[in-house]
Protein backbone atom coordinates (compact mmCIF):
# COMPACT_ATOMS: atom_id res chain seq x y z
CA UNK A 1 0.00 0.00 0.00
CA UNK A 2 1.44 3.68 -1.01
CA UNK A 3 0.36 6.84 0.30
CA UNK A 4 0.97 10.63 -1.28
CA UNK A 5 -0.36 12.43 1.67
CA UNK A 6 -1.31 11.52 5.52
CA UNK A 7 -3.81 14.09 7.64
CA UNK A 8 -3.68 13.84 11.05
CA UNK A 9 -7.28 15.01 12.85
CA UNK A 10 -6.95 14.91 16.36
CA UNK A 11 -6.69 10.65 17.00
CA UNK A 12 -7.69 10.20 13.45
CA UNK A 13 -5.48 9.95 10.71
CA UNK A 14 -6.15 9.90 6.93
CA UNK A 15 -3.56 8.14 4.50
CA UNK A 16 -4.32 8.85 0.66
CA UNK A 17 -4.08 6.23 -0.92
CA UNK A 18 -1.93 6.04 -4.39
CA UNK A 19 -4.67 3.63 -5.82
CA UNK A 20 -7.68 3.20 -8.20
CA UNK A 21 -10.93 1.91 -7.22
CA UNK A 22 -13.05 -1.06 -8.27
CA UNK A 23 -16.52 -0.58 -8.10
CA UNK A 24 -17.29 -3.63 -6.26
CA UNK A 25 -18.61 -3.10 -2.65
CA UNK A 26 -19.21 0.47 -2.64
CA UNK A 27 -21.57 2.33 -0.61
CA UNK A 28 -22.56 5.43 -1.34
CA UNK A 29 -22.66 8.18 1.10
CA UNK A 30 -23.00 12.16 1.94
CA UNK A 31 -22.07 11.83 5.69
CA UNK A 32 -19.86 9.11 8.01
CA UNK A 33 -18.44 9.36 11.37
CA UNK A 34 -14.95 8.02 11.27
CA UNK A 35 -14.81 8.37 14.95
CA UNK A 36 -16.55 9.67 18.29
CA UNK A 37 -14.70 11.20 21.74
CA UNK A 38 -15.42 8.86 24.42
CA UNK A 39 -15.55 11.56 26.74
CA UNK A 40 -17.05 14.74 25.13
CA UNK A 41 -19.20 12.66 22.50
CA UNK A 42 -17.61 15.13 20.05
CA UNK A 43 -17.68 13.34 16.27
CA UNK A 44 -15.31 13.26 13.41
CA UNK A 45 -17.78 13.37 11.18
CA UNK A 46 -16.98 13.25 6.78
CA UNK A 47 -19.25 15.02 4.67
CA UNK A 48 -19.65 15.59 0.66
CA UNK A 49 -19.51 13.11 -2.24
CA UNK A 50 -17.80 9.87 -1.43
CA UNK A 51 -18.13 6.20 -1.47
CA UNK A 52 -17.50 3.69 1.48
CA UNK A 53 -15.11 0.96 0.55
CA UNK A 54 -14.76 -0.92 3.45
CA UNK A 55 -15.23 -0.09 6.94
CA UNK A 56 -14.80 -1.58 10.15
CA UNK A 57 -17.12 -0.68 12.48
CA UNK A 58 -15.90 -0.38 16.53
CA UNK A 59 -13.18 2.47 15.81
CA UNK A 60 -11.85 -0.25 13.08
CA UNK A 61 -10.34 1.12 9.57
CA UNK A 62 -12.54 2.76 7.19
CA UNK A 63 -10.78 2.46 3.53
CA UNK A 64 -13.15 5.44 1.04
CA UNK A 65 -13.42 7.23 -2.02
CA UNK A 66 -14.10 10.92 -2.72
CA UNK A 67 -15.30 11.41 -5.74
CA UNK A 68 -15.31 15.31 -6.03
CA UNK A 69 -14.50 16.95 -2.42
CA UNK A 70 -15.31 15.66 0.93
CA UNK A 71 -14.43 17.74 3.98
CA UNK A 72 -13.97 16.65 7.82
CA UNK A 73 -15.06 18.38 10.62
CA UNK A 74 -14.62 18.13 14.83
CA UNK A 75 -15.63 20.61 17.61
CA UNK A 76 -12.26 20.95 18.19
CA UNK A 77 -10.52 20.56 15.44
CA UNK A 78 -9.92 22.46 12.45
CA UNK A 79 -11.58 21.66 9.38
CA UNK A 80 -9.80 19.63 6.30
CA UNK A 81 -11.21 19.79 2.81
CA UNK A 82 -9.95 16.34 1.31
CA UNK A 83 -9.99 16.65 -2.77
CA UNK A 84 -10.88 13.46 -4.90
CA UNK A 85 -8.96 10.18 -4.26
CA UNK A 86 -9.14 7.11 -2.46
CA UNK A 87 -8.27 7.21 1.61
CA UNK A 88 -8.08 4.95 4.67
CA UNK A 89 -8.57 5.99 8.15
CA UNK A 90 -6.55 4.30 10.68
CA UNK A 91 -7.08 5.31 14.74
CA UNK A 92 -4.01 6.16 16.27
CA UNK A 93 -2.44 3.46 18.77
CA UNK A 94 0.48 3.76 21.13
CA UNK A 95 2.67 1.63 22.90
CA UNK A 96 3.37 0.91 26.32
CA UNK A 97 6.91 -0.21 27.11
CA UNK A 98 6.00 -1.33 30.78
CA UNK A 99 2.98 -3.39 30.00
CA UNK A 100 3.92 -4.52 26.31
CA UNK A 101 0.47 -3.45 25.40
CA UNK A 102 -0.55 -1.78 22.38
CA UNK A 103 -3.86 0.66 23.35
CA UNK A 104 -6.08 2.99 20.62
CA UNK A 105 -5.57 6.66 21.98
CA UNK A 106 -8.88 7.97 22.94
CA UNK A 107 -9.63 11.62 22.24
């Protein structure tokens, strides 16, 4: 998998992709949340013309098209207008050296 550009929205983070897209399994929609704050409920919410490729529900990856412009918003967060392409949203993780765990990071 190759990447041109990576966005980074708060625990979020957007690779795009250097791929085509089949049109096999797509769902088509005008809004998605990619991922909510545990604590303040606040969303990370995509909006505008894209297609769902695959998507892993549970804070899982979400792998999407945009077909014109899409653009993703967060209380908190400034706003990112992503232009046409194919992306996949990964949650950030870190690692803990004393446990040997590997944890999602919660926003």
């Amino acid at each position: 998998m190759v990447f041109t550009k990576i966005y980074r929205h708060g625990d979020v983070i957007l690779y795009k992709l250097e791929e085509t897209v089949q049109a096999t399994g797509i769902q088509k929609k005008e809004q998605l949340i990619l991922a909510e704050g545990e604590v303040t409920g606040h969303l990370h919410k995509l909006e505008g013309d894209f297609d769902v490729l695959d998507y892993k529900p549970m804070g899982g990856d979400v792998k999407f098209v945009v077909n014109t412009t899409a653009l993703l918003t967060h209380e908190e967060h400034d706003r990112i207008l992503l232009d046409s392409g194919v992306y996949l949203k990964v949650s950030q993780v870190e690692y803990n050296p004393f446990t040997d765990l590997v944890k999602r990071v919660v926003d």
